[in-house]
C-alpha atoms as a PDB file:
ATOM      1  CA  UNK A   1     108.134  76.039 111.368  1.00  0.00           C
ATOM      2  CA  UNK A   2     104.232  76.989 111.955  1.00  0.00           C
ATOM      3  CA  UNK A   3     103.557  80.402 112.861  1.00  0.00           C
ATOM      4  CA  UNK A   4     100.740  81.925 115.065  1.00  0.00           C
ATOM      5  CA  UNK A   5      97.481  82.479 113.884  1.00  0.00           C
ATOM      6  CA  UNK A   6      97.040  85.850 114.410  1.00  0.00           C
ATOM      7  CA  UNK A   7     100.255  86.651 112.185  1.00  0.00           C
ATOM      8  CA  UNK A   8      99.050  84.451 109.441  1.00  0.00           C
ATOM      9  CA  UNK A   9      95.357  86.384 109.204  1.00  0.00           C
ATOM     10  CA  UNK A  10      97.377  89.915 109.081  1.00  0.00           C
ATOM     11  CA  UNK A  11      99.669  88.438 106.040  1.00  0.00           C
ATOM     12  CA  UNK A  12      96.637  87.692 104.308  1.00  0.00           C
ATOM     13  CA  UNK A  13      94.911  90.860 105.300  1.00  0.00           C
ATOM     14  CA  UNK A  14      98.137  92.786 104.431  1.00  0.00           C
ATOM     15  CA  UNK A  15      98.375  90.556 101.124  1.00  0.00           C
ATOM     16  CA  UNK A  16      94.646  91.226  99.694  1.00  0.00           C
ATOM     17  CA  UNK A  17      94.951  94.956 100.954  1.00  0.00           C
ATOM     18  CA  UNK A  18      98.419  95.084  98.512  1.00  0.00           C
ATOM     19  CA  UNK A  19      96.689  93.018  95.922  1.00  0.00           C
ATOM     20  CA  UNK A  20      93.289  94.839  95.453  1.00  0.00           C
ATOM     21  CA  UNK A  21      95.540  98.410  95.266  1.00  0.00           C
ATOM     22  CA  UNK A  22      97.634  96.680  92.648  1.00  0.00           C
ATOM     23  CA  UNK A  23      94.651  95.323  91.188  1.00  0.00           C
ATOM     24  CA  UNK A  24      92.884  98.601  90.995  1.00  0.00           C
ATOM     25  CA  UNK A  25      95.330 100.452  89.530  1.00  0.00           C
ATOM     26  CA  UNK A  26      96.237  97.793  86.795  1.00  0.00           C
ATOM     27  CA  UNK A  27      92.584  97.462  85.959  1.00  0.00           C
ATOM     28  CA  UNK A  28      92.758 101.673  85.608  1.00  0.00           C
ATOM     29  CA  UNK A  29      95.436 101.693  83.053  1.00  0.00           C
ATOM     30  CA  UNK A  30      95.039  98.296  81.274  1.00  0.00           C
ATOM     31  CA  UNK A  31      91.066  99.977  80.312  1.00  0.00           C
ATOM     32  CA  UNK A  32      92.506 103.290  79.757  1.00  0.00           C
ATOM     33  CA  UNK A  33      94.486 101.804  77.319  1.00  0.00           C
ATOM     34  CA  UNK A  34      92.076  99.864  75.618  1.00  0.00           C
ATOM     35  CA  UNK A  35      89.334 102.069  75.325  1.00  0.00           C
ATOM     36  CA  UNK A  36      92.145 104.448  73.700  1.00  0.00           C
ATOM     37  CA  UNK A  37      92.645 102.356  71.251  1.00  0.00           C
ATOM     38  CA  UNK A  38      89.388 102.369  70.125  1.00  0.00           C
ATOM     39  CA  UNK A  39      89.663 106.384  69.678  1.00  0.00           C
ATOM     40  CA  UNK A  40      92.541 105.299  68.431  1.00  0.00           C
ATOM     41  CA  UNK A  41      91.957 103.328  65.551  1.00  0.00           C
ATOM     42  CA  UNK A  42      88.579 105.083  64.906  1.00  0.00           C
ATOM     43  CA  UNK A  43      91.250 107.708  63.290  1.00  0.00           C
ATOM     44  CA  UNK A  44      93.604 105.287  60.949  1.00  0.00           C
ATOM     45  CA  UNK A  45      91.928 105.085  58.096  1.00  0.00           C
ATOM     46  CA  UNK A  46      94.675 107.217  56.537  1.00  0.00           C
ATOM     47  CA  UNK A  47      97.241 105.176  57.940  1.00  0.00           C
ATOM     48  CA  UNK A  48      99.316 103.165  55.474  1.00  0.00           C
ATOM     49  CA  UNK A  49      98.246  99.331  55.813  1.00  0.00           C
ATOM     50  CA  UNK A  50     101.790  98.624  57.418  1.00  0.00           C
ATOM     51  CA  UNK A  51     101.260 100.756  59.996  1.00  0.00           C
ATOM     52  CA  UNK A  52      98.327  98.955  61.032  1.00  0.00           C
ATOM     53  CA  UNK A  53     100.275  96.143  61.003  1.00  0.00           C
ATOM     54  CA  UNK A  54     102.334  97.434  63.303  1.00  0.00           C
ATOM     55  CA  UNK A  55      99.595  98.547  65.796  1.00  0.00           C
ATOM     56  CA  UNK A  56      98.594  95.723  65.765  1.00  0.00           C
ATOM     57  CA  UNK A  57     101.062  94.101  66.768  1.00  0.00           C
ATOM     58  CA  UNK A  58     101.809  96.686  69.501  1.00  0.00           C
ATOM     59  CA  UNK A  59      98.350  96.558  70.792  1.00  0.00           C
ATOM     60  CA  UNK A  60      98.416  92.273  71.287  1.00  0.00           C
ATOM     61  CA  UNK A  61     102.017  92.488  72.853  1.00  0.00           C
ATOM     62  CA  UNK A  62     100.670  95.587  75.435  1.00  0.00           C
ATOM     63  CA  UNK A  63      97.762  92.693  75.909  1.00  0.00           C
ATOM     64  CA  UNK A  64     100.023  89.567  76.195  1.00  0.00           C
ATOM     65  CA  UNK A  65     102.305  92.134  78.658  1.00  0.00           C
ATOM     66  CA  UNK A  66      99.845  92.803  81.123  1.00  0.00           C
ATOM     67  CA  UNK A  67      98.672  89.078  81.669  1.00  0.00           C
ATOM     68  CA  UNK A  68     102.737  88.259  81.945  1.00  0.00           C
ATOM     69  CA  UNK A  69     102.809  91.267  84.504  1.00  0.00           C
ATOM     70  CA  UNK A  70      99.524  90.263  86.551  1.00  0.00           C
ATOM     71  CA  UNK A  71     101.361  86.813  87.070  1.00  0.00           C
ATOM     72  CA  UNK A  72     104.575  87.944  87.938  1.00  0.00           C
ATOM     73  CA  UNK A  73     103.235  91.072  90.317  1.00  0.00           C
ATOM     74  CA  UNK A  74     100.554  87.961  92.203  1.00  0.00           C
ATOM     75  CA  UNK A  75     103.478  85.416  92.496  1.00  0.00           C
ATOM     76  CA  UNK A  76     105.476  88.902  93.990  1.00  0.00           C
ATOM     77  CA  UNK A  77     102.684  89.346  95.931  1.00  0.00           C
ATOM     78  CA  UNK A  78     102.512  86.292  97.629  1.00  0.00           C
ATOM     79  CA  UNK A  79     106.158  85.660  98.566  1.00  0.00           C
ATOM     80  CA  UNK A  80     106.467  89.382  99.745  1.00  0.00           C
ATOM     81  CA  UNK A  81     103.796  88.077 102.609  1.00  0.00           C
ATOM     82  CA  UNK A  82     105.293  84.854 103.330  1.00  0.00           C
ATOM     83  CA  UNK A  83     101.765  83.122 102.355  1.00  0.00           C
ATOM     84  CA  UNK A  84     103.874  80.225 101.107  1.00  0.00           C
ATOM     85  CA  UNK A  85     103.982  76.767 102.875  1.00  0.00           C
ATOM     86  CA  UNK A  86     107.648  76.453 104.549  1.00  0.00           C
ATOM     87  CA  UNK A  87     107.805  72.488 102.974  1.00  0.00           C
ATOM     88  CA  UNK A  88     106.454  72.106  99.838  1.00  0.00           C
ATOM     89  CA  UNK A  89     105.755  75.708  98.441  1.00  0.00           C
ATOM     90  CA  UNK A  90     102.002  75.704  98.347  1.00  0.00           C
ATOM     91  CA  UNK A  91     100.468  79.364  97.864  1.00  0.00           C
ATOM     92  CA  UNK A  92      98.429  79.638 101.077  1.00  0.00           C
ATOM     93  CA  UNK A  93      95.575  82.239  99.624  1.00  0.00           C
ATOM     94  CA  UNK A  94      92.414  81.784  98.866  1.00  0.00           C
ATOM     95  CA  UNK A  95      90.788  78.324  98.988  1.00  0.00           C
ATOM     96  CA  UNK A  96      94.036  76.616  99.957  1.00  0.00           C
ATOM     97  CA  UNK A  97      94.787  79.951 102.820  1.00  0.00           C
ATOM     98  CA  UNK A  98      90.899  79.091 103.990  1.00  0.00           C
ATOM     99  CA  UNK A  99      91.906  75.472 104.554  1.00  0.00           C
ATOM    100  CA  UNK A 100      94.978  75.660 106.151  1.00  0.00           C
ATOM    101  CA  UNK A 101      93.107  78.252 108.717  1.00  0.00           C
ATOM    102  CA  UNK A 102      90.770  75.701 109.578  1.00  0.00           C
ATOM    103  CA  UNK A 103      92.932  72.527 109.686  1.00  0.00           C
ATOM    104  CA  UNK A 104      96.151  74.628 110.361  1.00  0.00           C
ATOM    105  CA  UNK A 105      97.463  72.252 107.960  1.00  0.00           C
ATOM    106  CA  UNK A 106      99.194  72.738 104.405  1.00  0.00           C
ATOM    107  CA  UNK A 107      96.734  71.894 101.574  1.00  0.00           C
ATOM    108  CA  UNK A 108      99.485  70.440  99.506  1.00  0.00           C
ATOM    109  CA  UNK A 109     101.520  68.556 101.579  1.00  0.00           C
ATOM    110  CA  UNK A 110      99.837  68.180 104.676  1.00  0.00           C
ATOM    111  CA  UNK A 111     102.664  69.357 107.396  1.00  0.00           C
ATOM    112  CA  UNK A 112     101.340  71.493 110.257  1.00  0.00           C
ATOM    113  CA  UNK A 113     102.080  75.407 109.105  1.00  0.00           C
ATOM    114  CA  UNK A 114      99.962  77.423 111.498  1.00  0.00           C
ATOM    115  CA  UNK A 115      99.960  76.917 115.739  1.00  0.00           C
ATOM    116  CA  UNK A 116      97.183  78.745 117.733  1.00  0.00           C
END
């Protein structure tokens, strides 16, 4: 069922407004962290070689975490603001939200998901 135009621009205003906060704060604390590390581990040459080991391990996962948690909080992100073609399930932001403003057509399948 194709919605209005008008309500489809305010999802994706409402969208990149939520996504640039979440951004912004995820950028904060994922540089936080790593620049603490670096004070960090400037101060572990005392540190038993084990417990390197284990930082370093820490330190990778907290990496690997936040790319797991920047997918999972954009895919969040773009259900909460019903950008998702009705049919097929086609993420309507960015490039493919752009074209199916101007041809008020899904990118993916094709089916008519926006009415002026």
């Amino acid at each position: 069922m194709p919605i209005l135009l008008s309500a489809f621009l305010e999802r994706q205003r409402l969208f990149r407004r939520a996504s640039n906060l979440w951004s912004g704060c995820f950028l904060a604390l994922f540089f936080t962290v790593l620049f603490g590390n670096i004070w960090f581990t400037a101060r572990s040459d005392a540190w038993p070689s084990a417990a390197k080991g284990v930082w370093l391990v820490v330190f990778f996962g907290f990496l690997l975490a936040c790319i797991l948690v920047s997918y999972l909080m954009n895919k969040h992100l773009v259900s909460r603001h019903a950008l998702l073609c009705p049919m097929c399930g086609t993420k309507l932001v960015g490039a493919a939200g752009q074209i199916a403003v101007a041809t008020k057509n899904c990118p993916g399948c094709g089916q008519k998901v926006i009415d002026d």
